[in-house]
N, C-alpha and C. Protein backbone atom coordinates (compact mmCIF):
# COMPACT_ATOMS: atom_id res chain seq x y z
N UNK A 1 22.59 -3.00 -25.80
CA UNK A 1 21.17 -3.35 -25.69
C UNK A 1 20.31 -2.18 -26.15
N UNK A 2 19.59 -2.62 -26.57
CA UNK A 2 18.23 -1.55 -27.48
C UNK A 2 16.97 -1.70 -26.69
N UNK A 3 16.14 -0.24 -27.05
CA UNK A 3 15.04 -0.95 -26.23
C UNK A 3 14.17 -1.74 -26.59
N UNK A 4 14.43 -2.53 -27.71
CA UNK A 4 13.26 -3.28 -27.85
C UNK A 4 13.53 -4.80 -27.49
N UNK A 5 15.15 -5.20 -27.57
CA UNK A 5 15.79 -5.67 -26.69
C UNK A 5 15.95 -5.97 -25.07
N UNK A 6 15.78 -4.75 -24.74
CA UNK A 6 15.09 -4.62 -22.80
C UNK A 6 13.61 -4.86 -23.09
N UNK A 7 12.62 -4.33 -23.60
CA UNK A 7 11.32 -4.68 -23.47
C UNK A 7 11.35 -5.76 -23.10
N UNK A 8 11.78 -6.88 -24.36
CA UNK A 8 11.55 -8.49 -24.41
C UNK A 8 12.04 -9.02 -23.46
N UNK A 9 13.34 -8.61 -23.04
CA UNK A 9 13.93 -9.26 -21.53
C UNK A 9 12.98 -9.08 -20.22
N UNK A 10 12.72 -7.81 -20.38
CA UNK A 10 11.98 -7.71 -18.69
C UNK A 10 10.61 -7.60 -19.40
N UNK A 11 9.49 -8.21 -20.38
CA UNK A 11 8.92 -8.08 -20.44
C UNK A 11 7.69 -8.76 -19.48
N UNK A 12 8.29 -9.42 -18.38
CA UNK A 12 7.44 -10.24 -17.29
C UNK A 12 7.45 -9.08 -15.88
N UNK A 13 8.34 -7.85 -16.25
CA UNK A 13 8.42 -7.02 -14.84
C UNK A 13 7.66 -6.16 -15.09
N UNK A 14 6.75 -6.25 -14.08
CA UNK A 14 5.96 -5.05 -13.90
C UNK A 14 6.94 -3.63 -13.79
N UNK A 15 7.62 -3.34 -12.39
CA UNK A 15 8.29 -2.64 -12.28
C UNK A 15 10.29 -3.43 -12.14
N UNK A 16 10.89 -2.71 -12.95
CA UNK A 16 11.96 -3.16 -12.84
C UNK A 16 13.51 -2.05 -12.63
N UNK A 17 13.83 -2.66 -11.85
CA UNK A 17 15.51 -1.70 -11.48
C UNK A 17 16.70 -1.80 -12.80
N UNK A 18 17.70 -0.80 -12.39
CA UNK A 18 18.57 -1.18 -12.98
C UNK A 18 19.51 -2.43 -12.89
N UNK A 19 19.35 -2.93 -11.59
CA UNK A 19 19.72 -4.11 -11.56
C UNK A 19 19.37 -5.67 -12.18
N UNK A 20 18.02 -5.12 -12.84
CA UNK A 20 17.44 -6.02 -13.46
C UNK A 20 18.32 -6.15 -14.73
N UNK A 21 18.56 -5.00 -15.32
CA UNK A 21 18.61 -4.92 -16.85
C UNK A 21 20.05 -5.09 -16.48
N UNK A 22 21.15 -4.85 -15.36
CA UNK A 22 22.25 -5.74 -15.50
C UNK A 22 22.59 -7.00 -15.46
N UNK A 23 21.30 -7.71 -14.81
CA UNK A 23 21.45 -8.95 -14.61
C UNK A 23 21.71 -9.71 -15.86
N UNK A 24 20.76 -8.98 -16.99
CA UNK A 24 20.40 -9.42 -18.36
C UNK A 24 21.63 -8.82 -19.24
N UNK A 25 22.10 -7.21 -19.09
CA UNK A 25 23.47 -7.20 -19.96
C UNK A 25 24.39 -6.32 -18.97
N UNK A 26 24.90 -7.15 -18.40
CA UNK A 26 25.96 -6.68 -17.03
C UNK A 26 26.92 -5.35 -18.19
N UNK A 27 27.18 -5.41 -18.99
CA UNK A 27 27.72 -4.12 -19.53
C UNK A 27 26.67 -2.69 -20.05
N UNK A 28 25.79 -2.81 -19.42
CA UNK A 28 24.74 -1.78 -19.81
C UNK A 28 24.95 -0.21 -19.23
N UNK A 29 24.73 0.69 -20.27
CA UNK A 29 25.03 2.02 -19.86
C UNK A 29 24.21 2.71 -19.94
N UNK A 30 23.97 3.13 -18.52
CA UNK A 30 22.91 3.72 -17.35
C UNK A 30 22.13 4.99 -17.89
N UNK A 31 22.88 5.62 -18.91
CA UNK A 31 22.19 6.40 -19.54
C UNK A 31 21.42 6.71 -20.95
N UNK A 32 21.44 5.19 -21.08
CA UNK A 32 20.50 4.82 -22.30
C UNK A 32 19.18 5.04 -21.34
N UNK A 33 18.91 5.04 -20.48
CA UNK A 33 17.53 5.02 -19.23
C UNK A 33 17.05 6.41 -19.47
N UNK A 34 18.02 7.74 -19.39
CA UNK A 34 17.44 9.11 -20.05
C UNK A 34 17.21 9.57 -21.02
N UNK A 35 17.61 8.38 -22.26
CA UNK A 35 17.57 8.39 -23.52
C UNK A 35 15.29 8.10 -23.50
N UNK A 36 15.79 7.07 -23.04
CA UNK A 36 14.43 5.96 -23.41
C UNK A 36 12.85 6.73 -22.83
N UNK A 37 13.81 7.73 -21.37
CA UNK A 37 12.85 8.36 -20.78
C UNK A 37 12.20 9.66 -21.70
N UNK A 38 13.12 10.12 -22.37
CA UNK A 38 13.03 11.39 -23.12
C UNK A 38 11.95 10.75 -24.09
N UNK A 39 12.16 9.35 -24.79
CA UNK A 39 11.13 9.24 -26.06
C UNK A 39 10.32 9.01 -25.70
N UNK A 40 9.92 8.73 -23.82
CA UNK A 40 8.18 7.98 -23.22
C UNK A 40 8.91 6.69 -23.62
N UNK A 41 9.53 5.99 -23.87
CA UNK A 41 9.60 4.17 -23.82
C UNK A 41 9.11 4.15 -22.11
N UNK A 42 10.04 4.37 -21.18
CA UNK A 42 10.06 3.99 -19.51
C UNK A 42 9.51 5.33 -19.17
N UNK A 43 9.08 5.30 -18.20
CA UNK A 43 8.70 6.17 -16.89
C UNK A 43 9.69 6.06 -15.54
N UNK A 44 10.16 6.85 -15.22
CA UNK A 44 11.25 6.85 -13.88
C UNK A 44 10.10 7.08 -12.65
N UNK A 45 9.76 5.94 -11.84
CA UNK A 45 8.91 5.92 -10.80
C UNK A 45 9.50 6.64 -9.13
N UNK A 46 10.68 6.42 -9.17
CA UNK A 46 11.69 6.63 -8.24
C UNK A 46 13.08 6.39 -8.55
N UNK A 47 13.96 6.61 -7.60
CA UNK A 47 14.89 6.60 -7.99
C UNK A 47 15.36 5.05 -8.25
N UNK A 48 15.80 4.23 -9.66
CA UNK A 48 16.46 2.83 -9.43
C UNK A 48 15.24 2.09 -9.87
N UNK A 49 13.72 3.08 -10.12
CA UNK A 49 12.91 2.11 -10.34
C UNK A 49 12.30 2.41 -11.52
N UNK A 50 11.60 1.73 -12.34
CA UNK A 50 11.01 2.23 -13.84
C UNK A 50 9.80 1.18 -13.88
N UNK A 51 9.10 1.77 -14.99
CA UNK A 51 8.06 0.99 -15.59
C UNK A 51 7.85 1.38 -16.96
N UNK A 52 7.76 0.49 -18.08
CA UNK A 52 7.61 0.99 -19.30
C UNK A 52 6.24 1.84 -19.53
N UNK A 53 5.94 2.65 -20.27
CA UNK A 53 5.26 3.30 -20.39
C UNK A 53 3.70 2.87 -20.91
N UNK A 54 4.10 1.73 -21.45
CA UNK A 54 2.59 1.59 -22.15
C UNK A 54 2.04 0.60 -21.49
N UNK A 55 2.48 0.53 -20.22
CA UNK A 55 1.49 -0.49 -19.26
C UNK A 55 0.72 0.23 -18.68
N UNK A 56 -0.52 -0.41 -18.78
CA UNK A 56 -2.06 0.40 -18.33
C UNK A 56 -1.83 0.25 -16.74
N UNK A 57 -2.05 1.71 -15.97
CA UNK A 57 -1.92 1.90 -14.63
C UNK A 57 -3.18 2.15 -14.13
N UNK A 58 -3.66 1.22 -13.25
CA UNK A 58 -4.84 1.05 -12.83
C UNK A 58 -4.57 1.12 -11.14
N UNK A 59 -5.46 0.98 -10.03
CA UNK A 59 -5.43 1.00 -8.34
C UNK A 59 -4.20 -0.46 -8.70
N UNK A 60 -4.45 -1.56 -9.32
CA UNK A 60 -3.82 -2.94 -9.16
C UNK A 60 -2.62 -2.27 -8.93
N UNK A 61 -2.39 -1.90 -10.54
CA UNK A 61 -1.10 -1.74 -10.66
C UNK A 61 0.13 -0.84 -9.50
N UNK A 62 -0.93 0.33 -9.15
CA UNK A 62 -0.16 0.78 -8.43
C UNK A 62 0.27 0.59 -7.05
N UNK A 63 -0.67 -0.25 -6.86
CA UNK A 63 -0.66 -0.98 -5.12
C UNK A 63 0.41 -1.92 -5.56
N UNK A 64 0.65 -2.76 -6.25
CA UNK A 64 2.23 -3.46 -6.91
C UNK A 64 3.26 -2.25 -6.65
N UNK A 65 2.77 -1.20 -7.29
CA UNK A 65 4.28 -0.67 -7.43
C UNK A 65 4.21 -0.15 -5.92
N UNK A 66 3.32 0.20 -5.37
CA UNK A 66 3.57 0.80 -3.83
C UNK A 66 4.59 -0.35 -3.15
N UNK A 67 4.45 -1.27 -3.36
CA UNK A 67 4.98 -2.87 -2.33
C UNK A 67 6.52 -3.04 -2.94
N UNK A 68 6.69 -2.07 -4.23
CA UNK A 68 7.91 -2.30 -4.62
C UNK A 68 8.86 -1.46 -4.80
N UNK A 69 8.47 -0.36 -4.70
CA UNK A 69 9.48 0.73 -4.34
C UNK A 69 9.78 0.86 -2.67
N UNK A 70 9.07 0.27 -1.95
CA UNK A 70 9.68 1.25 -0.19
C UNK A 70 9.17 -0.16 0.23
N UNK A 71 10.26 -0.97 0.60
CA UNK A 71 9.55 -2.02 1.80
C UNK A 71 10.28 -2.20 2.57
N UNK A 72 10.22 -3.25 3.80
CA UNK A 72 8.95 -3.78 3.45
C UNK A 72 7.78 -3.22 3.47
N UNK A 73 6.42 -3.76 2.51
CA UNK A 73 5.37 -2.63 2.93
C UNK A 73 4.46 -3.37 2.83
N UNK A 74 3.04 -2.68 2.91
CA UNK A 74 1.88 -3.70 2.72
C UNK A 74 0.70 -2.30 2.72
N UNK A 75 0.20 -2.19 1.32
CA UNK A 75 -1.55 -0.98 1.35
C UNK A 75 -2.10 -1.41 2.51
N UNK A 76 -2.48 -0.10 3.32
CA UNK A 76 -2.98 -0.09 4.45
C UNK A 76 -3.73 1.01 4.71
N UNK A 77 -4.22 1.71 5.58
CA UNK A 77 -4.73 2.73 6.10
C UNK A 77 -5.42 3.14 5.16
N UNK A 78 -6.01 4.73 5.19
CA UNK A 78 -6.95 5.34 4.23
C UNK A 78 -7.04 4.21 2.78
N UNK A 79 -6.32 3.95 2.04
CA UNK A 79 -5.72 3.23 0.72
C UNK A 79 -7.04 2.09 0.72
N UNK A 80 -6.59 1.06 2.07
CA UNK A 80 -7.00 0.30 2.21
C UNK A 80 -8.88 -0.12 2.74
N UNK A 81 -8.86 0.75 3.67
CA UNK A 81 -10.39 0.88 4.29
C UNK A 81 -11.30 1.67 2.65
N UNK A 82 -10.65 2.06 1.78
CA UNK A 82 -11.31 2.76 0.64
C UNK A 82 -11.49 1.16 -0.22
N UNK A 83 -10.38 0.28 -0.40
CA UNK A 83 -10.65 -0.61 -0.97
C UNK A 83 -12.02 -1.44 -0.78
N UNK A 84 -11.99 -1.67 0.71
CA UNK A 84 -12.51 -2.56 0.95
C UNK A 84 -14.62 -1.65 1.13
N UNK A 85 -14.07 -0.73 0.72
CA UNK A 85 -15.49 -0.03 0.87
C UNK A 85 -16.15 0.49 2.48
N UNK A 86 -15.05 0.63 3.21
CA UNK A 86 -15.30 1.04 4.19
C UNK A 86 -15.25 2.40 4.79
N UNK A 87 -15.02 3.62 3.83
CA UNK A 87 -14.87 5.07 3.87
C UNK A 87 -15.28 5.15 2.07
N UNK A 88 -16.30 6.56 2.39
CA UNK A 88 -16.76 6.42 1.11
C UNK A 88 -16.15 7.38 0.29
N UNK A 89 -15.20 7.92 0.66
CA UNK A 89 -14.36 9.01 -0.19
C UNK A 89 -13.37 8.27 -0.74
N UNK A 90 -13.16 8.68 -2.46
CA UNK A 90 -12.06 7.99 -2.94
C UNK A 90 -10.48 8.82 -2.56
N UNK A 91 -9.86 7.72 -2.13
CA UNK A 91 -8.13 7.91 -1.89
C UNK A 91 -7.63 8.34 -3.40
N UNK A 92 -6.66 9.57 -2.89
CA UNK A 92 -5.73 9.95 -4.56
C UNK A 92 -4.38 9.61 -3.45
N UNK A 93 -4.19 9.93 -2.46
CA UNK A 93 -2.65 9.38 -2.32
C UNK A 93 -2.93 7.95 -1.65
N UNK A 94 -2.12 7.17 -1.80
CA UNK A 94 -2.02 5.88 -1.91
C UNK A 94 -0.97 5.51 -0.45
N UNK A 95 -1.65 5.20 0.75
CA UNK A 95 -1.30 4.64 1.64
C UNK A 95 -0.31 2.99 2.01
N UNK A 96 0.52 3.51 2.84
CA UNK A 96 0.79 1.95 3.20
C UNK A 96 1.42 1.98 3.81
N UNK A 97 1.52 1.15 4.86
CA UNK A 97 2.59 1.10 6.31
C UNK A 97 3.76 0.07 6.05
N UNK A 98 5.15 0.51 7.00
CA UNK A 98 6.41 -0.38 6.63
C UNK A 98 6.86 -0.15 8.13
N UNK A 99 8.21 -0.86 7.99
CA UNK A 99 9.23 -1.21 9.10
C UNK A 99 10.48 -0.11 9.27
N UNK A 100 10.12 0.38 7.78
CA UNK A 100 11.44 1.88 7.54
C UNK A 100 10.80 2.86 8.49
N UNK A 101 11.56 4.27 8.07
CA UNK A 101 11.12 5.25 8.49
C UNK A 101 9.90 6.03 7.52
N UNK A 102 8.63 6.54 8.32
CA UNK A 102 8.10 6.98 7.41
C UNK A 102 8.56 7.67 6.57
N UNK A 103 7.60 7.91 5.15
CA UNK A 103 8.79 8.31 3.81
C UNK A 103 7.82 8.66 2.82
N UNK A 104 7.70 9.86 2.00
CA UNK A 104 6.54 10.27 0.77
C UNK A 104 7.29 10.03 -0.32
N UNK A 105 6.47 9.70 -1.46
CA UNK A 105 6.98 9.89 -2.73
C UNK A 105 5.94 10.33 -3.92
N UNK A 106 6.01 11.26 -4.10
CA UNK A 106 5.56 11.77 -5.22
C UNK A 106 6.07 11.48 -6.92
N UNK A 107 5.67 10.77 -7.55
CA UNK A 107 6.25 10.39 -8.68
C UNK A 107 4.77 11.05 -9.71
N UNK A 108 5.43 10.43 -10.91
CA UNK A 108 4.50 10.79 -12.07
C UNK A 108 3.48 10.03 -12.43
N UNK A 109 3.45 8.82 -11.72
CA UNK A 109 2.08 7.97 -11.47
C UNK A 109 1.43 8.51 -10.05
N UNK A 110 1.74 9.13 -9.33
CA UNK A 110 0.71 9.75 -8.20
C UNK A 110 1.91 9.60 -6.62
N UNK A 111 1.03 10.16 -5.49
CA UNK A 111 2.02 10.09 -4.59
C UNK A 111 1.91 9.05 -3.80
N UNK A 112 2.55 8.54 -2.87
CA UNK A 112 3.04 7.52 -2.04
C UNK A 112 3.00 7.56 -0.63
N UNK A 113 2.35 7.31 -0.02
CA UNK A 113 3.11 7.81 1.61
C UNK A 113 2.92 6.21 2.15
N UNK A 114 4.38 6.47 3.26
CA UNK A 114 4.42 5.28 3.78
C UNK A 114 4.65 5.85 5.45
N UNK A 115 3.69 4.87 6.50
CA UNK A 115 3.90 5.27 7.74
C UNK A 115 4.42 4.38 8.02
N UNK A 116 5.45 4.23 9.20
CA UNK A 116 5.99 3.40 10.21
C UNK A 116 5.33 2.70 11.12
N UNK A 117 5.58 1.41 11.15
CA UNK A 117 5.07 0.90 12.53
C UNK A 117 6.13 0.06 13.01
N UNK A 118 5.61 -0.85 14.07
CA UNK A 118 6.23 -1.57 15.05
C UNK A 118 6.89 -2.70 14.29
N UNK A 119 7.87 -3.51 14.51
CA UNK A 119 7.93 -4.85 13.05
C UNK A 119 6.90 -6.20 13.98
N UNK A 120 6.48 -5.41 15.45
CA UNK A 120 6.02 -6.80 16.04
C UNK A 120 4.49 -6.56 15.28
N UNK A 121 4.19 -5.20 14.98
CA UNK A 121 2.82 -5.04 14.30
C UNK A 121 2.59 -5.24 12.84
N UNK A 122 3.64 -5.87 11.84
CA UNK A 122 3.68 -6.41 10.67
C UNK A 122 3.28 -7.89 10.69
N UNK A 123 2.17 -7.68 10.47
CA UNK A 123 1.06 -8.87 9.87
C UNK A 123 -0.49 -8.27 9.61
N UNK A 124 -1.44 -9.60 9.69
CA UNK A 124 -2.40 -9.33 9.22
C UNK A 124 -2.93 -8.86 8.21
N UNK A 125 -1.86 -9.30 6.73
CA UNK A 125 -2.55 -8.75 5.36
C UNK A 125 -2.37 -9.43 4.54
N UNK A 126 -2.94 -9.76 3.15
CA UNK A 126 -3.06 -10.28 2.82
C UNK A 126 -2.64 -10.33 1.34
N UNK A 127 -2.25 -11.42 0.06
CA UNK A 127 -1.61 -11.46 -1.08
C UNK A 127 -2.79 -11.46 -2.34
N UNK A 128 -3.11 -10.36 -2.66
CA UNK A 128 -4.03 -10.49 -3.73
C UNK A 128 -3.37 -10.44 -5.63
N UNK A 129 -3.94 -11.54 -6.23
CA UNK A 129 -3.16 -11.69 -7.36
C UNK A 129 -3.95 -11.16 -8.69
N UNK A 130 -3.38 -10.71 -9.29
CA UNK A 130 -3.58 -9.83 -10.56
C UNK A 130 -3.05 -10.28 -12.27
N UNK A 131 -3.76 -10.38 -12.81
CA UNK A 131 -2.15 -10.67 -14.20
C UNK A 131 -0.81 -10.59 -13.90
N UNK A 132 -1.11 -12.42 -13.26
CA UNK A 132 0.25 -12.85 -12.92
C UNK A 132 0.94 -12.34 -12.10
N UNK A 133 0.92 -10.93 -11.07
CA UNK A 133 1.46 -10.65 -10.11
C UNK A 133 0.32 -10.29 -9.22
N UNK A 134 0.77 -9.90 -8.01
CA UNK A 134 0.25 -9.92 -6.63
C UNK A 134 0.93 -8.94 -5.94
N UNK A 135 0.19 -8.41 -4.87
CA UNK A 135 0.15 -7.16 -4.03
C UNK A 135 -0.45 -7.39 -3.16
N UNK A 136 0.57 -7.16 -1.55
CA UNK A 136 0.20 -7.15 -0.32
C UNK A 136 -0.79 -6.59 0.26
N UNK A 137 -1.86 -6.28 0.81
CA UNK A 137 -2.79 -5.01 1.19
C UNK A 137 -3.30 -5.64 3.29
N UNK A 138 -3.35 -5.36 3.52
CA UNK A 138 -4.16 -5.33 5.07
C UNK A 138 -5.29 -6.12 4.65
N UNK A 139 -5.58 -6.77 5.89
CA UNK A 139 -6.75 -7.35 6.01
C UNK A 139 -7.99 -6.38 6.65
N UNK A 140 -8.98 -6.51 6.21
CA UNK A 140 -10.14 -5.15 6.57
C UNK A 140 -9.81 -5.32 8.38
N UNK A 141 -9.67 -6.39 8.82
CA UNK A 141 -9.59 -5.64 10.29
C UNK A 141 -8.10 -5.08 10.75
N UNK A 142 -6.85 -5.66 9.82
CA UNK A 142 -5.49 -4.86 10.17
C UNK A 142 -5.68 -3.62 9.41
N UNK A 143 -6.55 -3.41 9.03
CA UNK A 143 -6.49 -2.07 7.90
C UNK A 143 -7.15 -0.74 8.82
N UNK A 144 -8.33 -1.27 9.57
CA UNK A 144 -8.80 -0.61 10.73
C UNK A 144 -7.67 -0.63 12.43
N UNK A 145 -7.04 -1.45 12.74
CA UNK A 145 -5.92 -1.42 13.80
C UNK A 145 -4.96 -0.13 13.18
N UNK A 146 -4.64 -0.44 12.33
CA UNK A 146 -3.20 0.19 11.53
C UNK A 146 -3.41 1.81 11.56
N UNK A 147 -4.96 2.09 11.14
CA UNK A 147 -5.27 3.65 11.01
C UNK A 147 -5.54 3.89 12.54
N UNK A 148 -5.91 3.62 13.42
CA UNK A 148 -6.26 3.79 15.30
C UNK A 148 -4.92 3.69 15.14
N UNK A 149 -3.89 3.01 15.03
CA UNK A 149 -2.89 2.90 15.62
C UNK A 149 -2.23 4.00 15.85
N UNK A 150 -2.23 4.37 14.04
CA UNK A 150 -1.25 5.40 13.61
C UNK A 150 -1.93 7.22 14.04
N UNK A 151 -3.35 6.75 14.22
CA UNK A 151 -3.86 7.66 14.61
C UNK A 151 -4.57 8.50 15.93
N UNK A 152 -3.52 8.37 17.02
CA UNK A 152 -4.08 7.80 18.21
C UNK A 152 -4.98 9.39 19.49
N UNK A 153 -5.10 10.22 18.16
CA UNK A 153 -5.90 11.70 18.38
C UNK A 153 -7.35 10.97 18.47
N UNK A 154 -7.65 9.68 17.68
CA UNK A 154 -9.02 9.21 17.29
C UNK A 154 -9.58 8.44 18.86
N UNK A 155 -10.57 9.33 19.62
CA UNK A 155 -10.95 8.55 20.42
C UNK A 155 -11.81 8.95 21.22
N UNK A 156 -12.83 9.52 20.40
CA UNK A 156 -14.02 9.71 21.29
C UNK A 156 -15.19 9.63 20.00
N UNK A 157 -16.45 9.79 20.68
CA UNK A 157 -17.51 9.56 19.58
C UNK A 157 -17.51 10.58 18.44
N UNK A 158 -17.27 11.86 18.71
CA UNK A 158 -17.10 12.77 17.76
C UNK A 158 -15.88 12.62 16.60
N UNK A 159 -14.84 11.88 16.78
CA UNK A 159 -13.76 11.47 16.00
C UNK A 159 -14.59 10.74 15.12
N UNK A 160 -15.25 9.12 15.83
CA UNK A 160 -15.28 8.43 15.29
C UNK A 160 -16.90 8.57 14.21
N UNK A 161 -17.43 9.52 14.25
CA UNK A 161 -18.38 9.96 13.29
C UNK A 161 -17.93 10.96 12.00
N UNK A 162 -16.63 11.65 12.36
CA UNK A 162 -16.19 12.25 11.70
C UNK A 162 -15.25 11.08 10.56
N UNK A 163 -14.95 10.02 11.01
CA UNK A 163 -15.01 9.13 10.13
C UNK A 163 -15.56 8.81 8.60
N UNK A 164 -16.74 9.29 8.79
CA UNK A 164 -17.77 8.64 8.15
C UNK A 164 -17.52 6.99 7.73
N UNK A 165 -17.60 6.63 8.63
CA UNK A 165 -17.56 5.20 8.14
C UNK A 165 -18.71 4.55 7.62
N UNK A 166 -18.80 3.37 6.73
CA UNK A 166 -19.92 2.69 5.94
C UNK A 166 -20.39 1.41 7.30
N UNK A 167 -20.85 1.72 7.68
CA UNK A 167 -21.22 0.98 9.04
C UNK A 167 -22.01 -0.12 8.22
N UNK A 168 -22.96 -0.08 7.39
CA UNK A 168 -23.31 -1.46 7.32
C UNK A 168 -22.17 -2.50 6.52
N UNK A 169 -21.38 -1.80 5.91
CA UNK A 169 -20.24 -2.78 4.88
C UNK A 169 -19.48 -3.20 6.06
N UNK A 170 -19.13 -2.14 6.87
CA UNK A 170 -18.24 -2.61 8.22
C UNK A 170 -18.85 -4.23 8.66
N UNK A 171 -20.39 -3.70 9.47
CA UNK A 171 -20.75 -5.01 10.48
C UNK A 171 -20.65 -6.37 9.09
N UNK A 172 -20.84 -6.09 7.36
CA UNK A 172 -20.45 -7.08 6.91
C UNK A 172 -19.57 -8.15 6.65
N UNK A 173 -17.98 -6.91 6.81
CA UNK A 173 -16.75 -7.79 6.09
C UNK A 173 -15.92 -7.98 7.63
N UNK A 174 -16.11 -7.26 8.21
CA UNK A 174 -14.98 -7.09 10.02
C UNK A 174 -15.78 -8.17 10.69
N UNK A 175 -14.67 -9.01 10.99
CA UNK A 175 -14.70 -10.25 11.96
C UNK A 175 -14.17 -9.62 13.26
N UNK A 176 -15.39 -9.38 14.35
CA UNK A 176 -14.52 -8.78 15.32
C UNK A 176 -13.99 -9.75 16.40
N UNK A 177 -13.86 -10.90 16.43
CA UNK A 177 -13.19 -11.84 16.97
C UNK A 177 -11.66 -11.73 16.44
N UNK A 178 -11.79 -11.64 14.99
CA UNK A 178 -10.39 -10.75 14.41
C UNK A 178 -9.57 -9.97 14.61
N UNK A 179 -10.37 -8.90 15.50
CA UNK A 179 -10.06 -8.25 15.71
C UNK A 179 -9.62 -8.09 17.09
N UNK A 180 -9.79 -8.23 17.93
CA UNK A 180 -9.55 -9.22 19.60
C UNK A 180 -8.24 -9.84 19.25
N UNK A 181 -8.29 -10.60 18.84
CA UNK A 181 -7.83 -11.78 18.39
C UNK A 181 -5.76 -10.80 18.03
N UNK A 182 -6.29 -10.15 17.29
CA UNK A 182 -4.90 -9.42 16.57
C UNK A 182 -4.70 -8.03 17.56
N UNK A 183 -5.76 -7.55 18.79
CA UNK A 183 -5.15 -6.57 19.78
C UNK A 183 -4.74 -7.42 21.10
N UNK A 184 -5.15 -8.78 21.39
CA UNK A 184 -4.19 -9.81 21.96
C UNK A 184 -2.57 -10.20 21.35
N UNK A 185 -2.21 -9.81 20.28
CA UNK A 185 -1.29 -10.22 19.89
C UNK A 185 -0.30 -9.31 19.93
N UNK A 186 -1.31 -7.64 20.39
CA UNK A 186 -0.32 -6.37 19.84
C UNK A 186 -0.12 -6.24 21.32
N UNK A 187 -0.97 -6.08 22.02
CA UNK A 187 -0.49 -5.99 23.41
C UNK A 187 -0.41 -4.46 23.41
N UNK A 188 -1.63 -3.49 23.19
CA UNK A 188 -1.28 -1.83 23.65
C UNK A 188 -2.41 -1.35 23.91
N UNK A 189 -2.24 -1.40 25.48
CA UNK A 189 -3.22 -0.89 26.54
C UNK A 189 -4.30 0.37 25.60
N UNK A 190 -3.73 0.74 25.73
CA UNK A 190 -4.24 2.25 24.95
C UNK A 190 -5.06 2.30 23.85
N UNK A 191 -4.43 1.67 22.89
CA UNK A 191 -4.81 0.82 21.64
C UNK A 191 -6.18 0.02 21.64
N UNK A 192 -5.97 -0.68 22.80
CA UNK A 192 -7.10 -1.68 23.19
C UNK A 192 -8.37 -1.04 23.10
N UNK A 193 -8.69 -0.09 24.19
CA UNK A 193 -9.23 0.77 24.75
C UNK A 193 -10.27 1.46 23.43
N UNK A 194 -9.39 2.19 23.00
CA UNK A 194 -9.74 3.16 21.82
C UNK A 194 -10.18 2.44 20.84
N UNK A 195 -9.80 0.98 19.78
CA UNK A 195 -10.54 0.21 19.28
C UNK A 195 -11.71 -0.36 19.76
N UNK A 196 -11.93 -0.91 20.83
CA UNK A 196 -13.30 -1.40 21.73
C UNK A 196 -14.15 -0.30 21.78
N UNK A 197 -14.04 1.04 22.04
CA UNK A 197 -14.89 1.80 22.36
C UNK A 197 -15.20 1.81 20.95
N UNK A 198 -14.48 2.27 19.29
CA UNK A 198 -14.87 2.05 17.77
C UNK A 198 -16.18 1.74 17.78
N UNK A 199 -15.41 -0.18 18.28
CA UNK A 199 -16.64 -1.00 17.86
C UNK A 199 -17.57 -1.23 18.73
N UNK A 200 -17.58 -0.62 19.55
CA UNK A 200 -18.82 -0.04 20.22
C UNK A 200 -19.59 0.72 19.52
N UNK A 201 -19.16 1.55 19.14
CA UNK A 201 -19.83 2.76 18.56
C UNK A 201 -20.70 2.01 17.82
N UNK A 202 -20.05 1.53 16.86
CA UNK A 202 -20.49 0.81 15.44
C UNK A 202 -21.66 -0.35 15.75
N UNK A 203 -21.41 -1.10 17.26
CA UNK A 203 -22.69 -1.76 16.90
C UNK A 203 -23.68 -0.93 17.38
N UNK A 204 -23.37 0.15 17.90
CA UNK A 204 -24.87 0.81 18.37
C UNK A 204 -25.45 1.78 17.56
N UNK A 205 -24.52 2.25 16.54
CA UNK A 205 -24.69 3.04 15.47
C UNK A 205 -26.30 3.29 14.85
């Protein structure tokens, strides 16, 4: 197989393994991949994972590849509250919570971090679709649980100003019945507590 040969085969994968390109020529040798890397054809994202080079890497793209190198996963935390316009500083490392052990990756498209949570606390996010593929991300109120969660130093008024949060985009897009709604489901005393007092803050802001 040649690469212009692999292009055309996986030309529907965003990001694709070596298992891909065996599926397509089960006799393929693994080091035509350092060949292809040396001329810029692929980019080595991680280990087992690639992306050809001349695909335009945009936030889309890489929130795809976040969901596809380390899962299960889903953009969350800092990543996510930046998406949705709810912290006004732009994110360079690219957030997202899983069921593994937390885990960084620094690659040549940017770095990665993934935090751990509970698997009873995997939900609340949502499938957004792109040219033909799609990427998991938090819902603006699991995106706010997920960072309290993971962050549980956050809990007094001085934390939560140090935030800087966009309080009017907040009272726009956060359903706080949503939010009730999904710390009934998590069941953590503590948790509870420290979110309620938040959105306290926020409506008195």
């Amino acid at each position: 197989m040649n690469y212009i040969e692999l292009n055309n085969s996986l030309k529907n994968f965003l990001v694709f393994s070596i298992n891909d390109i065996e599926k397509v020529e089960p006799s393929f040798h693994k080091q035509r991949l350092s060949e292809w890397q040396e001329k810029n054809y692929i980019k080595k994202i991680v280990k087992g994972k690639y992306i050809f080079s001349d695909v335009p890497v945009n936030d889309y793209t890489l929130f795809y590849i976040a969901n596809k190198i380390y899962g299960p996963s889903y953009i969350s935390l800092e990543s996510a509250l930046s998406y949705y316009n709810l912290i006004p500083e732009a994110v360079y490392l690219l957030t997202s919570v899983c069921t593994r052990r937390t885990y960084n990756f620094d690659t040549t498209l940017g770095s990665f971090s993934y935090r751990q949570i509970k698997k009873n606390l995997f939900f609340g996010y949502i499938n957004i679709s792109f040219n033909n593929y799609s990427f998991k991300i938090a819902e603006p109120e699991k995106a706010v649980i997920d960072y309290m969660y993971l962050n549980s130093h956050i809990d007094n008024i001085n934390h939560f100003i140090e935030l800087r949060i966009n309080k009017d985009e907040f009272c726009n897009i956060i359903e706080f019945e949503k939010v009730y709604n999904y710390l009934s489901i998590i069941k953590n005393k503590k948790l509870d507590i420290r979110i309620k007092k938040f959105l306290k803050y926020i409506q008195n802001a």
